[in-house]
PDB file of N, CA and C in Angstrom:
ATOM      1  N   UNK A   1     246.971 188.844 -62.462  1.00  0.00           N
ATOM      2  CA  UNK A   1     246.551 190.003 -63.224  1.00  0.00           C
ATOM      3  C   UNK A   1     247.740 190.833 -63.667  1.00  0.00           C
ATOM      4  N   UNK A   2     248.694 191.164 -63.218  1.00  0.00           N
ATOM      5  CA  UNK A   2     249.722 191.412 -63.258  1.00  0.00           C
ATOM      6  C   UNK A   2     250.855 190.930 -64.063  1.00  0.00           C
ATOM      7  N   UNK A   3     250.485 189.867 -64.404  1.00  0.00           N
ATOM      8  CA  UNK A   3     251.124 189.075 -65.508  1.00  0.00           C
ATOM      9  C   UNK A   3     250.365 189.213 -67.022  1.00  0.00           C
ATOM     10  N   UNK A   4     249.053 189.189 -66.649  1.00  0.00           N
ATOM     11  CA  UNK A   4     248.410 189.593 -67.773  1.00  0.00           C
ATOM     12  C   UNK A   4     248.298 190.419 -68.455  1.00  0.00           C
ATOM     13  N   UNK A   5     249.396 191.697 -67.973  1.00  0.00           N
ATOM     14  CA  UNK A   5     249.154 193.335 -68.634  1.00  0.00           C
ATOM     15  C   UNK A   5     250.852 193.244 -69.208  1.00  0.00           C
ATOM     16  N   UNK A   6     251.557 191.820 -69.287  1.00  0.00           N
ATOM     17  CA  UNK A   6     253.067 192.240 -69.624  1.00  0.00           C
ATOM     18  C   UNK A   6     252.685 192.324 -71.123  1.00  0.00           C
ATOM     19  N   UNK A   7     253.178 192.654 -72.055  1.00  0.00           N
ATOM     20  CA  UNK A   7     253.846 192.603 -73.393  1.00  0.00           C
ATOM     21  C   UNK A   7     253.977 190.949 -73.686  1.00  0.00           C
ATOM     22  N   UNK A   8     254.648 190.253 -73.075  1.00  0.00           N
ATOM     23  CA  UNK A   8     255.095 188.448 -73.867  1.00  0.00           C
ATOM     24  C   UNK A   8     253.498 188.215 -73.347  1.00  0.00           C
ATOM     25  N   UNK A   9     252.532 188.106 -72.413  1.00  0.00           N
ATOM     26  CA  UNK A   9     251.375 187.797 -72.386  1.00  0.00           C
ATOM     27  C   UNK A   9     250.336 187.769 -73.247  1.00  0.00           C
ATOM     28  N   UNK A  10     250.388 189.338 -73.459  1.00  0.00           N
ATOM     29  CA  UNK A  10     249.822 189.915 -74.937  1.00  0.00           C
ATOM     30  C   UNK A  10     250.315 189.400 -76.272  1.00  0.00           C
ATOM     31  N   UNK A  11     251.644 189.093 -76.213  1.00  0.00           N
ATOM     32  CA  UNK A  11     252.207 188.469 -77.491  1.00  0.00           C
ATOM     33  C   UNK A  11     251.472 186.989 -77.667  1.00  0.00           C
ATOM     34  N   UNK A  12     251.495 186.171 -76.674  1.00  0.00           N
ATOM     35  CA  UNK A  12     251.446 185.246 -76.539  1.00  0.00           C
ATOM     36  C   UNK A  12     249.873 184.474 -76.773  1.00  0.00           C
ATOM     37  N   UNK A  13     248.865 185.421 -76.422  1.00  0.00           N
ATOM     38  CA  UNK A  13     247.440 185.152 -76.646  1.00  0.00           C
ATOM     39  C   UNK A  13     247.166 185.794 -77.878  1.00  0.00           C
ATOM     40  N   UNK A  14     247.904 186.479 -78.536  1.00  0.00           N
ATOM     41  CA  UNK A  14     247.374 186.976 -80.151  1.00  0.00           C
ATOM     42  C   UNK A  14     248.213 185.785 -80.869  1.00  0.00           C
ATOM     43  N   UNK A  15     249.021 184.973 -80.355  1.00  0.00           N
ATOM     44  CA  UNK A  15     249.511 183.537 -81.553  1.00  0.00           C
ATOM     45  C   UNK A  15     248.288 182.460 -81.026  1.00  0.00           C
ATOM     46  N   UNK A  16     247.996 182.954 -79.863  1.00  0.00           N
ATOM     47  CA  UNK A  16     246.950 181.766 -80.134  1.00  0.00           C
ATOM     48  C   UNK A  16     245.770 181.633 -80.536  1.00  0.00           C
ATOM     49  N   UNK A  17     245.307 182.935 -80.341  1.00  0.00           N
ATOM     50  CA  UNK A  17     244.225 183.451 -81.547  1.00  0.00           C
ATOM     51  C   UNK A  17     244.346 182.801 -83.002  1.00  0.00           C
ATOM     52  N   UNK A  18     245.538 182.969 -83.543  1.00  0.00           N
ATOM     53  CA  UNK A  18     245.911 182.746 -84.689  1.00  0.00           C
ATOM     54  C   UNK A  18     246.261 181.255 -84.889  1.00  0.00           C
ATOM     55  N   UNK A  19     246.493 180.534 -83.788  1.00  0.00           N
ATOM     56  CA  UNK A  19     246.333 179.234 -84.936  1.00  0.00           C
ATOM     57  C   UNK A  19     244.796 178.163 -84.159  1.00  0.00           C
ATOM     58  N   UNK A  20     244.739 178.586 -83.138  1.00  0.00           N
ATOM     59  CA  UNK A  20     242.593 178.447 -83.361  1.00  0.00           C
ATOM     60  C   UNK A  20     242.253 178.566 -84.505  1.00  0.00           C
ATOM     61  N   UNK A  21     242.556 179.802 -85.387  1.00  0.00           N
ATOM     62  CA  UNK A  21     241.904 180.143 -86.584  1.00  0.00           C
ATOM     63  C   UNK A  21     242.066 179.171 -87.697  1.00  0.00           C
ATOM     64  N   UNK A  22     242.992 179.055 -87.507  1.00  0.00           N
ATOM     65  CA  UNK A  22     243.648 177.695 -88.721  1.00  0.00           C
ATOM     66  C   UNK A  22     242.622 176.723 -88.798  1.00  0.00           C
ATOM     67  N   UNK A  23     242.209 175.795 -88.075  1.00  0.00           N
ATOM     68  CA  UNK A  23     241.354 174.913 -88.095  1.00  0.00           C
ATOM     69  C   UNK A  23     239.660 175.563 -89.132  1.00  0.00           C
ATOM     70  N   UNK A  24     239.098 177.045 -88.267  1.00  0.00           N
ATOM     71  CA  UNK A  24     238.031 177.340 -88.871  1.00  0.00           C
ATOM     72  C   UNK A  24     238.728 177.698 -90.550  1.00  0.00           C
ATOM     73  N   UNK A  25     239.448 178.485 -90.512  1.00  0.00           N
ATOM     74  CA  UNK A  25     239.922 178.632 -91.950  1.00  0.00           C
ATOM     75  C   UNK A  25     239.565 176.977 -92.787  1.00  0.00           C
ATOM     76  N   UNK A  26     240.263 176.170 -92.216  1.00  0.00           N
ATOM     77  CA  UNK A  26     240.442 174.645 -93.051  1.00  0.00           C
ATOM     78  C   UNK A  26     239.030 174.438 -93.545  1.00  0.00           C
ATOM     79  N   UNK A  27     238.296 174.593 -92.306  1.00  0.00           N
ATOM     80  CA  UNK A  27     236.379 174.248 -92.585  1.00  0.00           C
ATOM     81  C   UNK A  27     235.642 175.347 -93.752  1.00  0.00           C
ATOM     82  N   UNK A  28     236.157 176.497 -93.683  1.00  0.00           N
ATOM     83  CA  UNK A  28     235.192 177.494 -94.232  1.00  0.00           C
ATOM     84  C   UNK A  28     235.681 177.396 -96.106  1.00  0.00           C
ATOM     85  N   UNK A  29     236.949 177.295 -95.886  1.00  0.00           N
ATOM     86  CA  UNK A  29     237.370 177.966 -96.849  1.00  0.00           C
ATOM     87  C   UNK A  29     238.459 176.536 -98.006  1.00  0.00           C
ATOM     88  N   UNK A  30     238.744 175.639 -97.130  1.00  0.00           N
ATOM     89  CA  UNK A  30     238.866 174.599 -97.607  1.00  0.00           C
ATOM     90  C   UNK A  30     238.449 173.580 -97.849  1.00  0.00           C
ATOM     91  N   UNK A  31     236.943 173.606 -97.007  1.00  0.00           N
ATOM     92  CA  UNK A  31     235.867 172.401 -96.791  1.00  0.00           C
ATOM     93  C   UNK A  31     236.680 171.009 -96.763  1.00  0.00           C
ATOM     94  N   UNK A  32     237.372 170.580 -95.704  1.00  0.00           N
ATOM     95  CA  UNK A  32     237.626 169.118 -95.183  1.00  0.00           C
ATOM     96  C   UNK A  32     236.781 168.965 -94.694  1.00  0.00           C
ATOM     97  N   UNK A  33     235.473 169.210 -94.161  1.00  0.00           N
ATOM     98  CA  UNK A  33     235.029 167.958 -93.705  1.00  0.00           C
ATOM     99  C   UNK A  33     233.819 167.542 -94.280  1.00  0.00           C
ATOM    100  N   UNK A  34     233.948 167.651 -96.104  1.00  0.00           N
ATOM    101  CA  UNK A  34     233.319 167.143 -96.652  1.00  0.00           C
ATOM    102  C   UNK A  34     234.524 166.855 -98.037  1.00  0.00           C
ATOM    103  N   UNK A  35     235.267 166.178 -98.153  1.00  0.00           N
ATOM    104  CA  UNK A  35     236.206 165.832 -98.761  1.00  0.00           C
ATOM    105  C   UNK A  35     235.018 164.221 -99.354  1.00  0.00           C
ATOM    106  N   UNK A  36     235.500 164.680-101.312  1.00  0.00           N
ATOM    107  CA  UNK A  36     235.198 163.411-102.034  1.00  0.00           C
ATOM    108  C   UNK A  36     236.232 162.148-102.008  1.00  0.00           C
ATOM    109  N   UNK A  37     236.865 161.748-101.159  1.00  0.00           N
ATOM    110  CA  UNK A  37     237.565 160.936-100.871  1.00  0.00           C
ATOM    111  C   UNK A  37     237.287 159.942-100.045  1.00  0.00           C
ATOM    112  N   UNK A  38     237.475 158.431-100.247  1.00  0.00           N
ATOM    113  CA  UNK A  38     237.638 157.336 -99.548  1.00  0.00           C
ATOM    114  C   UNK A  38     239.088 156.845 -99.257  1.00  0.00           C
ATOM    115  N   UNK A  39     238.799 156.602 -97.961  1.00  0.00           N
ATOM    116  CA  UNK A  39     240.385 155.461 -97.165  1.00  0.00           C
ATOM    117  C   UNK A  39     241.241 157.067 -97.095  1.00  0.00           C
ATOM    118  N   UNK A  40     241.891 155.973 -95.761  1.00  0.00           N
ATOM    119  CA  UNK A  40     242.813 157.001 -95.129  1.00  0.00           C
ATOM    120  C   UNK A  40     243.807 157.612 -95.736  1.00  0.00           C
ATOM    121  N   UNK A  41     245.158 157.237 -96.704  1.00  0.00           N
ATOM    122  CA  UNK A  41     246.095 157.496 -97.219  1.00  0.00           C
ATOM    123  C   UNK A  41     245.652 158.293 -98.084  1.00  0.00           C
ATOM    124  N   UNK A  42     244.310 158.356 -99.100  1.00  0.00           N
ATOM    125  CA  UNK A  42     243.926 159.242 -99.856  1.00  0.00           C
ATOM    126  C   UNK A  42     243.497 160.326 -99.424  1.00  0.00           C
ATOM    127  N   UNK A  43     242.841 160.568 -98.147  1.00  0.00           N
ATOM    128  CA  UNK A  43     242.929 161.617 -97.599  1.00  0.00           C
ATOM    129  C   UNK A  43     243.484 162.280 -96.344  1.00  0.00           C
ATOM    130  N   UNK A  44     244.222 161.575 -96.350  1.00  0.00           N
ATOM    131  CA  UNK A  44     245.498 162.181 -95.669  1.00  0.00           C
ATOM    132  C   UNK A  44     246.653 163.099 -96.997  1.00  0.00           C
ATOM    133  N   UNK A  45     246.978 162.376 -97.993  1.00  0.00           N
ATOM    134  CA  UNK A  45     247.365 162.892 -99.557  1.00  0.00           C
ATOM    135  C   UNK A  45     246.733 164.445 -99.676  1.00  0.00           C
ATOM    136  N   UNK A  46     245.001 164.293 -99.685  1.00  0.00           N
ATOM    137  CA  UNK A  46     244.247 165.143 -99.950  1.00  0.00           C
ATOM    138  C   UNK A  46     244.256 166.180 -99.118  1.00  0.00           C
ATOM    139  N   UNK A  47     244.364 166.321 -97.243  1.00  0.00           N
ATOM    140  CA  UNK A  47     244.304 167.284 -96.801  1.00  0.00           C
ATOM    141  C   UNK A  47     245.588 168.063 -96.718  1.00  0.00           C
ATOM    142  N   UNK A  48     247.180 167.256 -97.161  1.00  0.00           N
ATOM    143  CA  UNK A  48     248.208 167.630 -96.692  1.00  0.00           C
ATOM    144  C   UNK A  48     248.418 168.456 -98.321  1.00  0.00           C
ATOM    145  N   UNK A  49     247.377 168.364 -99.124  1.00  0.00           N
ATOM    146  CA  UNK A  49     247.634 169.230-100.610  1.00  0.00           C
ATOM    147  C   UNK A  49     246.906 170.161 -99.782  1.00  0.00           C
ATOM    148  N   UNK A  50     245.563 170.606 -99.430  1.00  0.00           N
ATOM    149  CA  UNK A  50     245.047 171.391 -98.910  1.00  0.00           C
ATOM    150  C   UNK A  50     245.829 172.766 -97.929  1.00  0.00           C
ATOM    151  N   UNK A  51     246.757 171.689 -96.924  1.00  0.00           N
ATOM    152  CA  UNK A  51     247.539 172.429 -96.311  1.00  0.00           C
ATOM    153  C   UNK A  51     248.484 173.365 -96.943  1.00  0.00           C
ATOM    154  N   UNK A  52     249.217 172.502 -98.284  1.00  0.00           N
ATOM    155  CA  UNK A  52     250.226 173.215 -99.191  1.00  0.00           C
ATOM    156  C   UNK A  52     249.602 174.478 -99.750  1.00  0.00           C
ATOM    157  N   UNK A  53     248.397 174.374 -99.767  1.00  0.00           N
ATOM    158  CA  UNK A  53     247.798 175.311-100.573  1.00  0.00           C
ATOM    159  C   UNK A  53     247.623 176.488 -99.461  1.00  0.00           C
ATOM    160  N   UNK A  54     247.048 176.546 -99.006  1.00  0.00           N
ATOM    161  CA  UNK A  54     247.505 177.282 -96.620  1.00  0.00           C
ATOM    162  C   UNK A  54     248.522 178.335 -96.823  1.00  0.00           C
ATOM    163  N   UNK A  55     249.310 177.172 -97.353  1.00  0.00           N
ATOM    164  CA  UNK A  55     250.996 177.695 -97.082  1.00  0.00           C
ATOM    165  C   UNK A  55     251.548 178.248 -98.453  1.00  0.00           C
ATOM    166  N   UNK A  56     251.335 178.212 -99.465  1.00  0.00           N
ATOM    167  CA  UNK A  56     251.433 179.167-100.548  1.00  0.00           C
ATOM    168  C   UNK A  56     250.692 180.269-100.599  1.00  0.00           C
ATOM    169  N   UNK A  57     249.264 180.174-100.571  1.00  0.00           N
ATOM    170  CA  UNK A  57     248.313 181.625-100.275  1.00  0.00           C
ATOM    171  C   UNK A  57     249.073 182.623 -99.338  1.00  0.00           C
ATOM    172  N   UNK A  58     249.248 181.668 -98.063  1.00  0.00           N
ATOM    173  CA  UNK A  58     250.264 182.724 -97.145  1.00  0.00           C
ATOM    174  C   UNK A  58     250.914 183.255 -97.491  1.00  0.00           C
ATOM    175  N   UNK A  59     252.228 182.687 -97.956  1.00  0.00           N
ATOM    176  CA  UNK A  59     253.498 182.876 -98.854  1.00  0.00           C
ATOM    177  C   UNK A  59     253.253 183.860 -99.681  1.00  0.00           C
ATOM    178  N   UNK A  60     252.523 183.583-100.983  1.00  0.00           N
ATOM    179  CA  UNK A  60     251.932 184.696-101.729  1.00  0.00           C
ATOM    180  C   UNK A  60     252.014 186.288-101.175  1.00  0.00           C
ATOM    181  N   UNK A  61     251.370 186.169-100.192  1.00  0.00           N
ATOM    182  CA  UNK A  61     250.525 187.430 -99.269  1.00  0.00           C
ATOM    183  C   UNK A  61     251.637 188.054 -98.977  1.00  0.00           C
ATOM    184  N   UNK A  62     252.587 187.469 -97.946  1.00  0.00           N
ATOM    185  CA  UNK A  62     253.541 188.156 -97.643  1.00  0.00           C
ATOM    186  C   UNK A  62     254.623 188.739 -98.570  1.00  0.00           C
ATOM    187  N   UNK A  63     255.014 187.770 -99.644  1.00  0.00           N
ATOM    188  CA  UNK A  63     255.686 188.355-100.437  1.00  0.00           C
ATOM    189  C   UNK A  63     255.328 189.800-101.481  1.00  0.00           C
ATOM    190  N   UNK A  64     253.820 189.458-101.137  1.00  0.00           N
ATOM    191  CA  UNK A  64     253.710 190.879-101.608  1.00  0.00           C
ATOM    192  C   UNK A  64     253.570 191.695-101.257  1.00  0.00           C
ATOM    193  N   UNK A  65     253.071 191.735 -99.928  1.00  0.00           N
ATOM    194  CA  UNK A  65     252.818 192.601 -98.402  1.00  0.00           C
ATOM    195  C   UNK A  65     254.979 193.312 -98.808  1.00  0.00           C
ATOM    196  N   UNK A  66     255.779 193.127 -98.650  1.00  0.00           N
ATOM    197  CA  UNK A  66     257.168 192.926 -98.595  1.00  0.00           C
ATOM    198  C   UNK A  66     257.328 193.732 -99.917  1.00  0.00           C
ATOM    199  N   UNK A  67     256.752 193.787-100.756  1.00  0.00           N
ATOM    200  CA  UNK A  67     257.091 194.358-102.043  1.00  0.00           C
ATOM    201  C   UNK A  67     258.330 193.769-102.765  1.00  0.00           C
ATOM    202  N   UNK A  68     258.347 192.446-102.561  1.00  0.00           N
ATOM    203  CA  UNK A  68     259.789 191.824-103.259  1.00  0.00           C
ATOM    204  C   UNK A  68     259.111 191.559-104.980  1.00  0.00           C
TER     205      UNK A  68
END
């Protein structure tokens, strides 16, 4: 219990909050797991565009969060 009231504890369970979320994000808002795709390489192609897209929205956000 005592460990549980430090600061890196607290740090440490709000990152994992955050990438739990990742997965529901992928389902809600990217719908993989209804992808129009057959065979593996095509959607493997397909979810790793999905991801890029993750990672620019992010990108986006912050850069403007930043006011650059």
């Amino acid at each position: 219990r005592e460990e549980m009231e430090t600061k890196e504890y607290i740090k440490l369970t709000s990152q994992r909050a955050g990438v739990e979320g990742i997965p529901s994000v992928f389902r809600r808002v990217y719908n993989v797991d209804n992808m129009p795709i057959r065979g593996l390489v095509r959607s493997k192609i397909w979810f790793g565009i999905k991801v890029m897209a993750s990672n620019v929205k992010k990108l986006f956000k912050s850069v403007k969060l930043a006011g650059i």
